[in-house]
N, C-alpha and C. Protein backbone atom coordinates (compact mmCIF):
# COMPACT_ATOMS: atom_id res chain seq x y z
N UNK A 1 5.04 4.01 4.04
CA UNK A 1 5.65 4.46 2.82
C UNK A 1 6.71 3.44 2.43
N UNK A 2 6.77 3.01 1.31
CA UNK A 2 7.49 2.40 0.61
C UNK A 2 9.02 3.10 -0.04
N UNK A 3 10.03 3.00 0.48
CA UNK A 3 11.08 3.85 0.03
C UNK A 3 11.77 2.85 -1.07
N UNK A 4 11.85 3.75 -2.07
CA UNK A 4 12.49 3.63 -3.58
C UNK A 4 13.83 4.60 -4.05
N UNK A 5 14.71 3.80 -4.53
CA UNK A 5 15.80 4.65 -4.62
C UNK A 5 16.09 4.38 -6.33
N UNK A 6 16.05 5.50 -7.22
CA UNK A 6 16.44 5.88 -8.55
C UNK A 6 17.92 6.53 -8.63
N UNK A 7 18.49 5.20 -9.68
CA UNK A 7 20.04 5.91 -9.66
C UNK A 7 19.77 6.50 -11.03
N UNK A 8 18.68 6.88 -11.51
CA UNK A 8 18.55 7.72 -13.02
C UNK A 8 17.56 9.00 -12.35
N UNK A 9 17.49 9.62 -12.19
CA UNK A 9 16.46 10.89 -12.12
C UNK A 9 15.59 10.89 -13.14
N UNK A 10 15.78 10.31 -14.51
CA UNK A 10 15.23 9.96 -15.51
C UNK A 10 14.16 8.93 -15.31
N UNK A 11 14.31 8.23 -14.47
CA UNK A 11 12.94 7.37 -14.12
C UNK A 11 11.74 7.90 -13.48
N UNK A 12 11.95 8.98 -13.10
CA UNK A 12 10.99 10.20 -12.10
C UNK A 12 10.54 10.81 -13.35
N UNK A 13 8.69 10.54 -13.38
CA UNK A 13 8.01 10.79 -14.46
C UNK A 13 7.55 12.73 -13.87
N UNK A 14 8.44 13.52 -14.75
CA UNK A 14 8.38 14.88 -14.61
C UNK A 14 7.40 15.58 -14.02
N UNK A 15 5.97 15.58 -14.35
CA UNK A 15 4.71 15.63 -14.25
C UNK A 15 4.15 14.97 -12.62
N UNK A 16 4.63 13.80 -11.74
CA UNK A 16 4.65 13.42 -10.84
C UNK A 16 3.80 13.96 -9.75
N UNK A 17 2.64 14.15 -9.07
CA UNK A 17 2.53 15.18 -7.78
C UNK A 17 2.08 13.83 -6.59
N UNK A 18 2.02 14.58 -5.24
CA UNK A 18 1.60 13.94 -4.23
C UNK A 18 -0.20 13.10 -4.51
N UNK A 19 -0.03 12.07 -4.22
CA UNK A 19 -1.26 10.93 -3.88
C UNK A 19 -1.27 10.44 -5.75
N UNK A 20 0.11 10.66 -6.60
CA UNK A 20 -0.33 9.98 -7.55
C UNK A 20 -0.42 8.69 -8.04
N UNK A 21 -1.07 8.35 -8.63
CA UNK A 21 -1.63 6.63 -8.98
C UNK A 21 0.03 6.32 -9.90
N UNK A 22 0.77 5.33 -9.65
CA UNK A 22 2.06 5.27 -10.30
C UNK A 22 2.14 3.55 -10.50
N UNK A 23 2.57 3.21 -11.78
CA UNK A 23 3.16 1.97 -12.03
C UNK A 23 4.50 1.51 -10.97
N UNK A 24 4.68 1.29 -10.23
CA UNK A 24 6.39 0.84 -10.67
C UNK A 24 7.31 -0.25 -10.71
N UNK A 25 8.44 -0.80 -11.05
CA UNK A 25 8.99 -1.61 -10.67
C UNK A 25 10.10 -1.79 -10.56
N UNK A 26 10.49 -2.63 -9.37
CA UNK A 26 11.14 -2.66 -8.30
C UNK A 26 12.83 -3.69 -8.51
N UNK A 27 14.16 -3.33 -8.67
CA UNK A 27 14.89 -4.09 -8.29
C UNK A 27 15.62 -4.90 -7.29
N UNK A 28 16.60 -5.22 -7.07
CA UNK A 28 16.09 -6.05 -5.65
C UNK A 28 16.70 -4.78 -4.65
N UNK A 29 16.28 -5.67 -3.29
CA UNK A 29 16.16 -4.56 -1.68
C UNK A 29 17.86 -4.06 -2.06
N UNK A 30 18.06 -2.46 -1.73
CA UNK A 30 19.23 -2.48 -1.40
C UNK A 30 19.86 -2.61 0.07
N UNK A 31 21.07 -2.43 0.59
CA UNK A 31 21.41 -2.30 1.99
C UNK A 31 20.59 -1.59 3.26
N UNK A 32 20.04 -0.70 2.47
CA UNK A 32 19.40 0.06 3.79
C UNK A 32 18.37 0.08 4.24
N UNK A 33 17.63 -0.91 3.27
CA UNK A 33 16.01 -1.74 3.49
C UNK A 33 14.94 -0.87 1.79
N UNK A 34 15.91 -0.19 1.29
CA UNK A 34 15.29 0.32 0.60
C UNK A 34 15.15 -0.49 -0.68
N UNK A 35 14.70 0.22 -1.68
CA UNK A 35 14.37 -0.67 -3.12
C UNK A 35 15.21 0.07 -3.97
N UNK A 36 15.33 -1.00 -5.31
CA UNK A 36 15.55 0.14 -6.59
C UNK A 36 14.98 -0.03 -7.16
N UNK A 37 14.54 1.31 -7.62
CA UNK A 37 13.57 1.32 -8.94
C UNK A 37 14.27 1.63 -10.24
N UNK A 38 13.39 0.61 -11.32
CA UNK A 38 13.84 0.35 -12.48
C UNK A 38 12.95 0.95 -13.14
N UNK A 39 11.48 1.39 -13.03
CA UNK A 39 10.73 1.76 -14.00
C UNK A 39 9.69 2.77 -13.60
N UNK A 40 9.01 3.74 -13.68
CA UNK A 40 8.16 4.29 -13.04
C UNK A 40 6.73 5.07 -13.83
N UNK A 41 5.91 4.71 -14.27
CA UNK A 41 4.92 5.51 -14.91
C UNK A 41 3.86 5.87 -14.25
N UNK A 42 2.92 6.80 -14.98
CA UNK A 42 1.71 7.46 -14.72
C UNK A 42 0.76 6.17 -14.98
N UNK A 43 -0.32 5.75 -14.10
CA UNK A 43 -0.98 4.30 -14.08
C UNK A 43 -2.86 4.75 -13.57
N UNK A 44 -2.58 5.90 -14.24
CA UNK A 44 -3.91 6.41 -13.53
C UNK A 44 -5.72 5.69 -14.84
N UNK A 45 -6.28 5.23 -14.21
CA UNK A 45 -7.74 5.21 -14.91
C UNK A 45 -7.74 6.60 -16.00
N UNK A 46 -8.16 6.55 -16.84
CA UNK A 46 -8.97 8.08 -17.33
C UNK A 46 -10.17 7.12 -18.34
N UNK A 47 -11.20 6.79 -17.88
CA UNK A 47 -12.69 6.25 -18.23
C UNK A 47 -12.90 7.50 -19.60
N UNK A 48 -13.71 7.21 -20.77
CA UNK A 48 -14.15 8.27 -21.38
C UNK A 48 -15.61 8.77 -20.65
N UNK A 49 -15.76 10.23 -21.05
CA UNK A 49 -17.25 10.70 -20.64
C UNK A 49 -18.53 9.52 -21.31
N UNK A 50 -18.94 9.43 -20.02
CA UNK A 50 -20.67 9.11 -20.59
C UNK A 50 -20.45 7.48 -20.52
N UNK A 51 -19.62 7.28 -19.33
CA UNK A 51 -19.88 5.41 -19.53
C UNK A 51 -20.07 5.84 -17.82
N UNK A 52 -21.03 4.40 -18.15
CA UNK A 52 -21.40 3.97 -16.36
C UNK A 52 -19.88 2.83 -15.90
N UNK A 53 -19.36 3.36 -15.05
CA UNK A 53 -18.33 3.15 -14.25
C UNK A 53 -18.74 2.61 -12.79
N UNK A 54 -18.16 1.20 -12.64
CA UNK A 54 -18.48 0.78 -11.20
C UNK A 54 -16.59 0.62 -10.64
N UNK A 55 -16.08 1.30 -9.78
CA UNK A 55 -14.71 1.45 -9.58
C UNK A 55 -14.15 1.09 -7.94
N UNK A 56 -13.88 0.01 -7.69
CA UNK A 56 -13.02 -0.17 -6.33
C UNK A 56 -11.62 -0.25 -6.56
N UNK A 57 -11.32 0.27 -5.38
CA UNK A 57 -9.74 0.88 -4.61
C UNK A 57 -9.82 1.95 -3.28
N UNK A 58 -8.84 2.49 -3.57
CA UNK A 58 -8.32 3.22 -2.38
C UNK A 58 -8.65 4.64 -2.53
N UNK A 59 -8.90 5.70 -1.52
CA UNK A 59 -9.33 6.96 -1.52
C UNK A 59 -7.50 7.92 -1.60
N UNK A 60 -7.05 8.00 -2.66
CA UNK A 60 -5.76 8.80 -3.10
C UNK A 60 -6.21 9.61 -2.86
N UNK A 61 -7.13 10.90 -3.17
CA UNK A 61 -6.42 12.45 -2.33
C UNK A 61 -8.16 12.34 -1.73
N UNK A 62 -8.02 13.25 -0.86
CA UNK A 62 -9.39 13.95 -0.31
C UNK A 62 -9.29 15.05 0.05
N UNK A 63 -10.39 15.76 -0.73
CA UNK A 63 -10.95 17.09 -0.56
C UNK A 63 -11.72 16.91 0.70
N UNK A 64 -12.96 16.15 0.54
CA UNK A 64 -14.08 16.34 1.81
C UNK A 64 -14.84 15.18 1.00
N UNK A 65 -15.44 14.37 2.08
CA UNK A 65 -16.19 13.36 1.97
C UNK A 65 -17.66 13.24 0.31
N UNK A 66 -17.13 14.41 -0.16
CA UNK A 66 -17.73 14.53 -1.16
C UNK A 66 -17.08 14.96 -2.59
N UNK A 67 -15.78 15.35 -2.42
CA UNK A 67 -14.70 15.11 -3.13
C UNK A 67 -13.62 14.92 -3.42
N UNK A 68 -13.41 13.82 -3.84
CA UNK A 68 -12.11 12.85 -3.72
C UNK A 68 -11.52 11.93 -4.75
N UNK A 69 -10.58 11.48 -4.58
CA UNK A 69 -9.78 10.29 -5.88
C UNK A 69 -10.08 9.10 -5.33
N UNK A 70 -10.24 7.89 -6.18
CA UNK A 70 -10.56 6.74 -6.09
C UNK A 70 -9.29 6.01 -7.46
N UNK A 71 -8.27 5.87 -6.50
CA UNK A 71 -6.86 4.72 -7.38
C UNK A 71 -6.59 6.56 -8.52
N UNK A 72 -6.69 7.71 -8.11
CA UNK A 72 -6.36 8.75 -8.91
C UNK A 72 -7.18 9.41 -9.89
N UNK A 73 -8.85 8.96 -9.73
CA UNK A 73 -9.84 9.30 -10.43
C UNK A 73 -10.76 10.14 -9.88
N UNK A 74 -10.30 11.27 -10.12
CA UNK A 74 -11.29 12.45 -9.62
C UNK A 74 -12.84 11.75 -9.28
N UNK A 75 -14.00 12.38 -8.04
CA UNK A 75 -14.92 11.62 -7.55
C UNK A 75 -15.97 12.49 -7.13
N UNK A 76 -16.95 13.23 -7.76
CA UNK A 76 -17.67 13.42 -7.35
C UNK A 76 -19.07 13.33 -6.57
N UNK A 77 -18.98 12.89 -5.08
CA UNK A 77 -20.23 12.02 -4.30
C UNK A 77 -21.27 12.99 -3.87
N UNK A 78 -21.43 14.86 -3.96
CA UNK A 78 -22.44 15.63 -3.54
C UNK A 78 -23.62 15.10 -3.90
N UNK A 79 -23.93 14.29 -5.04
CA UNK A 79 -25.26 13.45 -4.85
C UNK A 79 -25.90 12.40 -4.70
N UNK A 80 -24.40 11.65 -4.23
CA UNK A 80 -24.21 10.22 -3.58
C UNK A 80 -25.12 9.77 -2.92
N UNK A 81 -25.18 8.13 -2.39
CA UNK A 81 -25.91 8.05 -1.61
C UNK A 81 -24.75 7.36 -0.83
N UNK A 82 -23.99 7.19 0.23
CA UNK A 82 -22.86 7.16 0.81
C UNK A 82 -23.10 6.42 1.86
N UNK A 83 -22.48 4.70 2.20
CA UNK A 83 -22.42 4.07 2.82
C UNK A 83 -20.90 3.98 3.50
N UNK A 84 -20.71 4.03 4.97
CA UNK A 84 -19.49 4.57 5.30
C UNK A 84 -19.13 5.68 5.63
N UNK A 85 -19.82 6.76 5.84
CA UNK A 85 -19.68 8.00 5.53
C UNK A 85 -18.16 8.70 6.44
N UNK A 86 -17.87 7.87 7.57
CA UNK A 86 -17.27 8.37 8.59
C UNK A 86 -16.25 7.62 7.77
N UNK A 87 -16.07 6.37 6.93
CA UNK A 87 -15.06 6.14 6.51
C UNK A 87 -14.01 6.75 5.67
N UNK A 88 -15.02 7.38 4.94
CA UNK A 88 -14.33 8.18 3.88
C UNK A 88 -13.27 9.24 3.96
N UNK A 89 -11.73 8.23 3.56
CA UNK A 89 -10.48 9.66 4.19
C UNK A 89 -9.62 8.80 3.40
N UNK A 90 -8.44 9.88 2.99
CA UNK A 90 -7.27 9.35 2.56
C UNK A 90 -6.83 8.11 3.03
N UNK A 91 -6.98 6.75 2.11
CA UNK A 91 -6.34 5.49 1.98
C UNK A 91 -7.54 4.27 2.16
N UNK A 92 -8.37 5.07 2.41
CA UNK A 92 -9.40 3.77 2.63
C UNK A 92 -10.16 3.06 1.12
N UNK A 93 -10.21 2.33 1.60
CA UNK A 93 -11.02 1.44 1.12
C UNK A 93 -12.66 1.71 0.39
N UNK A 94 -12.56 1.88 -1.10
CA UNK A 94 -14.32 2.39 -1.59
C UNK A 94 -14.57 1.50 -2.54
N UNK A 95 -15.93 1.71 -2.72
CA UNK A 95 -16.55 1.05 -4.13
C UNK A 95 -17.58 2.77 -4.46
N UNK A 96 -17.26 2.88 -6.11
CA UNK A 96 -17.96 4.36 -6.29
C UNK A 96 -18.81 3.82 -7.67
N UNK A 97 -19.45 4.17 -7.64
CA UNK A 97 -20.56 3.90 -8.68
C UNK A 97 -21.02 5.00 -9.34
N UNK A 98 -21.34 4.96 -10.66
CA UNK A 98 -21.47 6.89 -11.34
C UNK A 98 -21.40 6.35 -12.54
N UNK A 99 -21.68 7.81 -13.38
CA UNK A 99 -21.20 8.01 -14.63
C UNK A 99 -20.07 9.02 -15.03
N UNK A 100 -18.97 8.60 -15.73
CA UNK A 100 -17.99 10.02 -16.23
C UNK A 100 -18.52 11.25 -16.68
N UNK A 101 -17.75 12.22 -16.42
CA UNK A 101 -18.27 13.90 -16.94
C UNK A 101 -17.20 14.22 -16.95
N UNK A 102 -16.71 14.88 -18.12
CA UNK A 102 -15.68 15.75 -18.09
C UNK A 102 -14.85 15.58 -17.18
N UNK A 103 -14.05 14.05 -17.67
CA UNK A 103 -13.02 13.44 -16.77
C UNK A 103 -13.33 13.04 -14.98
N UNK A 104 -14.40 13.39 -14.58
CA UNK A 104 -15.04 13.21 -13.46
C UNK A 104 -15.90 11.97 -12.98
N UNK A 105 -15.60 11.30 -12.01
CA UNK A 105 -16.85 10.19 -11.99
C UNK A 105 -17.64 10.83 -10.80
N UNK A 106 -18.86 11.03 -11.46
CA UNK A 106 -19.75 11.38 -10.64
C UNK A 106 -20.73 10.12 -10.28
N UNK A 107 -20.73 10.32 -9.02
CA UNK A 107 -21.04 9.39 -8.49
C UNK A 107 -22.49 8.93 -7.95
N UNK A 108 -23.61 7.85 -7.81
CA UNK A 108 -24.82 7.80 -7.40
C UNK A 108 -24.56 6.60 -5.94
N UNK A 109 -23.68 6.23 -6.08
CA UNK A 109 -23.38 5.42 -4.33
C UNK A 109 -21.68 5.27 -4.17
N UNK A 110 -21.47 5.38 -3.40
CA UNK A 110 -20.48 5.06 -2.46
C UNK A 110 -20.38 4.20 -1.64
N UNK A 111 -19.86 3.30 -1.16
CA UNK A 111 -18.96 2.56 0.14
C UNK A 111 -17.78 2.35 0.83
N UNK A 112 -17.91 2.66 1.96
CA UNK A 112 -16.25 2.99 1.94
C UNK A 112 -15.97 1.73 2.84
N UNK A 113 -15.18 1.37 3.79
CA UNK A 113 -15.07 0.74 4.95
C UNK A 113 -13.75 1.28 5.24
N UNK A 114 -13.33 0.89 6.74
CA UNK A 114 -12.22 1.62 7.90
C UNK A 114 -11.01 0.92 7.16
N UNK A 115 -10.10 1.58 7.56
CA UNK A 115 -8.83 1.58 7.40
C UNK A 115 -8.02 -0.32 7.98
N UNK A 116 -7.41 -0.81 7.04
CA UNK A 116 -6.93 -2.42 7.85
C UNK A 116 -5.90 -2.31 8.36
N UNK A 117 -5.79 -2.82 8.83
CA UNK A 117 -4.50 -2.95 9.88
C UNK A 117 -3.08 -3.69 8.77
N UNK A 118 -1.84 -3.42 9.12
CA UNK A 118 -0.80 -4.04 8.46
C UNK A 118 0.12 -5.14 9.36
N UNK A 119 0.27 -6.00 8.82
CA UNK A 119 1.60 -6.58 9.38
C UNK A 119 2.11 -7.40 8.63
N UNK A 120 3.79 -6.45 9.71
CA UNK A 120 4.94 -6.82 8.87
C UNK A 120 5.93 -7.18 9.66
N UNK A 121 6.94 -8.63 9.61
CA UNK A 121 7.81 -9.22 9.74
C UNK A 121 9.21 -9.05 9.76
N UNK A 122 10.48 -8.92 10.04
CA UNK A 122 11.70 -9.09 9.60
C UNK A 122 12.85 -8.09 9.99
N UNK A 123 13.70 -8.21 9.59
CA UNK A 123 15.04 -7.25 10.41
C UNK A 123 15.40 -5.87 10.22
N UNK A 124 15.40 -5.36 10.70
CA UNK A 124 15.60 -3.85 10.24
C UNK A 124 16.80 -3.58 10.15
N UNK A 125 16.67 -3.21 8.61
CA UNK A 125 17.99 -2.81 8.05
C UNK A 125 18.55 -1.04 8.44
N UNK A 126 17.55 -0.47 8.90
CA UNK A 126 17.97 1.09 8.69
C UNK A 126 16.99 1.58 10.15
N UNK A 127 17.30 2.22 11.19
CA UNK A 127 16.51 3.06 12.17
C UNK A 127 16.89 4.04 12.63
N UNK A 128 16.19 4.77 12.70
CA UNK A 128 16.36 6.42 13.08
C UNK A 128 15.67 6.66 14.83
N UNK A 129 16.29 6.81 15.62
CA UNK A 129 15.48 7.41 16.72
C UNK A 129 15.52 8.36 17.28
N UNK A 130 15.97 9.31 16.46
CA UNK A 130 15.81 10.86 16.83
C UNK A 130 14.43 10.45 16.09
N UNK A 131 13.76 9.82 15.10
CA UNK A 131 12.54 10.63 14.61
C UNK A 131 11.56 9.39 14.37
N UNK A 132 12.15 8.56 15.39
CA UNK A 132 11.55 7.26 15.89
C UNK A 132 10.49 6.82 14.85
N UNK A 133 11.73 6.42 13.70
CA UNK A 133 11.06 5.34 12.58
C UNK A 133 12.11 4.76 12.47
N UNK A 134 11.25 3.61 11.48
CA UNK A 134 12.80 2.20 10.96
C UNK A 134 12.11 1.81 9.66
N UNK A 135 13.00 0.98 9.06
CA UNK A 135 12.75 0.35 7.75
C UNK A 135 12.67 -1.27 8.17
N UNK A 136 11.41 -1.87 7.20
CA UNK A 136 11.17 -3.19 7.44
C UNK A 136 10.38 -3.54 6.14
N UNK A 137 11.21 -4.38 5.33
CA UNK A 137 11.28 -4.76 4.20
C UNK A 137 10.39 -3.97 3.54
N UNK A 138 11.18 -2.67 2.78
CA UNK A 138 11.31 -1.76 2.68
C UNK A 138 10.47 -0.03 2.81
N UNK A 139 9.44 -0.80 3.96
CA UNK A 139 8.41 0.25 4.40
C UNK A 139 8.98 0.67 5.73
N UNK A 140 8.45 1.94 5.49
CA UNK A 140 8.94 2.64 7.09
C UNK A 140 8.23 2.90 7.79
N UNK A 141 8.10 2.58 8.81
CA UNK A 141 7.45 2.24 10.15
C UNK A 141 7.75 3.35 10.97
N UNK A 142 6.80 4.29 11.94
CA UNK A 142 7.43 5.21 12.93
C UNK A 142 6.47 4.52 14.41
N UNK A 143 7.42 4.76 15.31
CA UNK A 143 6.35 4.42 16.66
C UNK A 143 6.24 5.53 17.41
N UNK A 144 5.45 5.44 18.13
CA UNK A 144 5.32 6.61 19.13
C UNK A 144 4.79 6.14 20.63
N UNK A 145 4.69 7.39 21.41
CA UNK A 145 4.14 6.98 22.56
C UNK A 145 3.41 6.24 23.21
N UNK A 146 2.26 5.77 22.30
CA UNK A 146 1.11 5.04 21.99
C UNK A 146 1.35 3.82 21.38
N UNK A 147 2.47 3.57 20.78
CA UNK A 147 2.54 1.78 20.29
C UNK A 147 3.08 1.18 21.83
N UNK A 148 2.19 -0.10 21.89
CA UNK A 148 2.42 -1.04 22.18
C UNK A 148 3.97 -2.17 22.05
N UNK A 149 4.22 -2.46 22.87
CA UNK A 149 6.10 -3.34 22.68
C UNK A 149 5.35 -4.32 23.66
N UNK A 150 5.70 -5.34 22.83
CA UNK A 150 5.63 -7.16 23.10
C UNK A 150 7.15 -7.87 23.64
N UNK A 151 7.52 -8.33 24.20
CA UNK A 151 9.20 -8.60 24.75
C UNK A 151 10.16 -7.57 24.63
N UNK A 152 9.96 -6.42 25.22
CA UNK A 152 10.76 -5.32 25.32
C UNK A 152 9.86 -3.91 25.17
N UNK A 153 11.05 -3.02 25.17
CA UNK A 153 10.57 -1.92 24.72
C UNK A 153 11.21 -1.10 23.73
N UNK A 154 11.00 0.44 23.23
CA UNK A 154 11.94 0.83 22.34
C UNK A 154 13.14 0.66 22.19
N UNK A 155 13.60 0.73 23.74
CA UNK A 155 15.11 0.72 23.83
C UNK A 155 15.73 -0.49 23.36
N UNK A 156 14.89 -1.98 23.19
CA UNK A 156 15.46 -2.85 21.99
C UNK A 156 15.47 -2.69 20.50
N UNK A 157 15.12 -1.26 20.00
CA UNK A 157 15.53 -1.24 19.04
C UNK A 157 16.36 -1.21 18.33
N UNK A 158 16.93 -2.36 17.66
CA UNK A 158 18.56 -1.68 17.04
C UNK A 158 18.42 -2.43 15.63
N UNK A 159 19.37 -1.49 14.77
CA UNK A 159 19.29 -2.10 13.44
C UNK A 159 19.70 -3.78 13.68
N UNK A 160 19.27 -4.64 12.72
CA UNK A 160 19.20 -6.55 12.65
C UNK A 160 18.76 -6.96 13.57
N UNK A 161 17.76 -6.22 13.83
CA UNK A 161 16.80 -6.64 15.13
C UNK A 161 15.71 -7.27 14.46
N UNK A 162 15.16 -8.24 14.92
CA UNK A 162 14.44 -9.13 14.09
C UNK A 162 13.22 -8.62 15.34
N UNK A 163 11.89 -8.29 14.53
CA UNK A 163 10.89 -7.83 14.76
C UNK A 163 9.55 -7.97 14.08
N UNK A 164 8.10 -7.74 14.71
CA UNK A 164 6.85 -7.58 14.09
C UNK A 164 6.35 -6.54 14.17
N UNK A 165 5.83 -5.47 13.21
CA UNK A 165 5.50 -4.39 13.16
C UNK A 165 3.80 -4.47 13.04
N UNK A 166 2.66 -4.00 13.79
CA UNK A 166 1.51 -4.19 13.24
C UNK A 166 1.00 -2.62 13.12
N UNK A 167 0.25 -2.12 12.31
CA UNK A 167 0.00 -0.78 12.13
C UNK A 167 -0.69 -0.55 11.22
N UNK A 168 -0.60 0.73 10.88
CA UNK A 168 -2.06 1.52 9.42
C UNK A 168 -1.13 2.52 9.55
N UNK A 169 -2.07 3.11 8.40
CA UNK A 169 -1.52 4.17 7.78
C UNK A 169 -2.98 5.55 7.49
N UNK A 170 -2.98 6.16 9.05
CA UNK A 170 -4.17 7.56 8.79
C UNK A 170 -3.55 8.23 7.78
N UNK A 171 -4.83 8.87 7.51
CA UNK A 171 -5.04 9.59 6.28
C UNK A 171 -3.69 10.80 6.84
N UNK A 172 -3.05 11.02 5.49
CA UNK A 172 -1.58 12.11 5.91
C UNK A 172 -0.57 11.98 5.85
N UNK A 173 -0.78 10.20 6.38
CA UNK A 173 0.86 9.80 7.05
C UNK A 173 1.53 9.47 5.95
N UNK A 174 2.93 9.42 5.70
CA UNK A 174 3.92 9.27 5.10
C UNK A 174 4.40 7.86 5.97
N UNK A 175 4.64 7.22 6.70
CA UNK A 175 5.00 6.01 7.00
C UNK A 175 3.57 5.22 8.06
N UNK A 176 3.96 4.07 7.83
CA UNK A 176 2.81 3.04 8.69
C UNK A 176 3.67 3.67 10.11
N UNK A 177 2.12 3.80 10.75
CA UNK A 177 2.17 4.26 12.08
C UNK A 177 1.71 2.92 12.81
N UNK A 178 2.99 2.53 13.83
CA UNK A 178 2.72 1.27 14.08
C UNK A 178 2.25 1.24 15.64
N UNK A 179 1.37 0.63 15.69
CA UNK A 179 0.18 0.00 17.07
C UNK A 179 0.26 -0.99 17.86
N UNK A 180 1.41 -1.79 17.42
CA UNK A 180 2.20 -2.54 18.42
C UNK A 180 3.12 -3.68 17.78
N UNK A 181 4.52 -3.12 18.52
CA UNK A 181 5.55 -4.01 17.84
C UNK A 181 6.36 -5.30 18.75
N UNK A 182 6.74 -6.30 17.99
CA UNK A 182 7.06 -7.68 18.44
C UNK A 182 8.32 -7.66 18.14
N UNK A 183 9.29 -7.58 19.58
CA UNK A 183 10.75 -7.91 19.56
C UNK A 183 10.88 -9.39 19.50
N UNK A 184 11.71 -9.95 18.70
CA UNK A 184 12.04 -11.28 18.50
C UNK A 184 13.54 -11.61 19.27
């Protein structure tokens, strides 16, 4: 997750819900690894009915492997022909092929592929370890039992700790869940 800080409440487009497709832009990092935001809109596709639509991006919400958002475009695949099938989950990676219906792309193939891995570089401005996450240029990172530590271990964590974070983000998560981190 990308943390953004609005000193207008007025930049928070009213209408707003979880997994939405959003413009925004960004002023520079503040102190705590976070951002400011200067601008924020609704950035979603809406295709008219009755055009053939070929659409890659990311899987924004999921119902079930047969209905889902693609970059915030409702997706209907029940008569898909679906390459990937195990791929298909919140954040991955598709190509959807269809025609629009009543704001819907219904779809005649699918592809999805697995989730990529992230990495990220640099000092952490902000860490929490009661709830064992940190900020790193300006995404938040949580580790757990299961990450991996390269020249140390958690207990070198401290804020201006210069570090490598490598990780993804499963379908759910609110911060990159990181898979093994590099104390510098």
């Amino acid at each position: 997750m990308l943390l953004a800080r609005a000193t207008d409440a007025a930049l928070i487009p009213a209408d707003l819900s979880p997994a939405a497709v959003v413009n925004l832009v960004f002023g520079p990092p503040l102190a705590d690894g976070s951002w400011q935001l200067l601008q924020a809109r609704d950035d979603v596709l809406r295709p008219p009915d009755g055009l053939a639509v070929e659409l890659q991006g990311r899987v924004t919400q999921l119902t079930s492997t047969q209905r889902f958002a693609l970059n915030g475009v409702s997706a209907d695949a029940s008569q898909a022909q679906i390459e990937g099938l195990a791929q298909v989950q919140a954040g991955a990676a598709a190509e959807v092929q269809g025609r629009m219906r009543k704001g819907v792309l219904v779809a005649t193939e699918v592809a999805a592929e697995a989730h990529e891995l992230v990495e990220i570089s640099g000092r952490v401005p902000a860490l929490d370890t009661a709830r064992q996450t940190f900020m790193l240029k300006g995404w938040q990172a949580q580790w757990t039992a299961a990450t991996r530590f390269g020249r140390g271990s958690a207990l070198g964590l401290r804020n201006g700790r210069e570090l490598t974070v490598r990780g993804s983000w499963p379908p759910g998560a609110t911060a990159l869940q990181a898979l093994h981190i590099t104390l510098e």
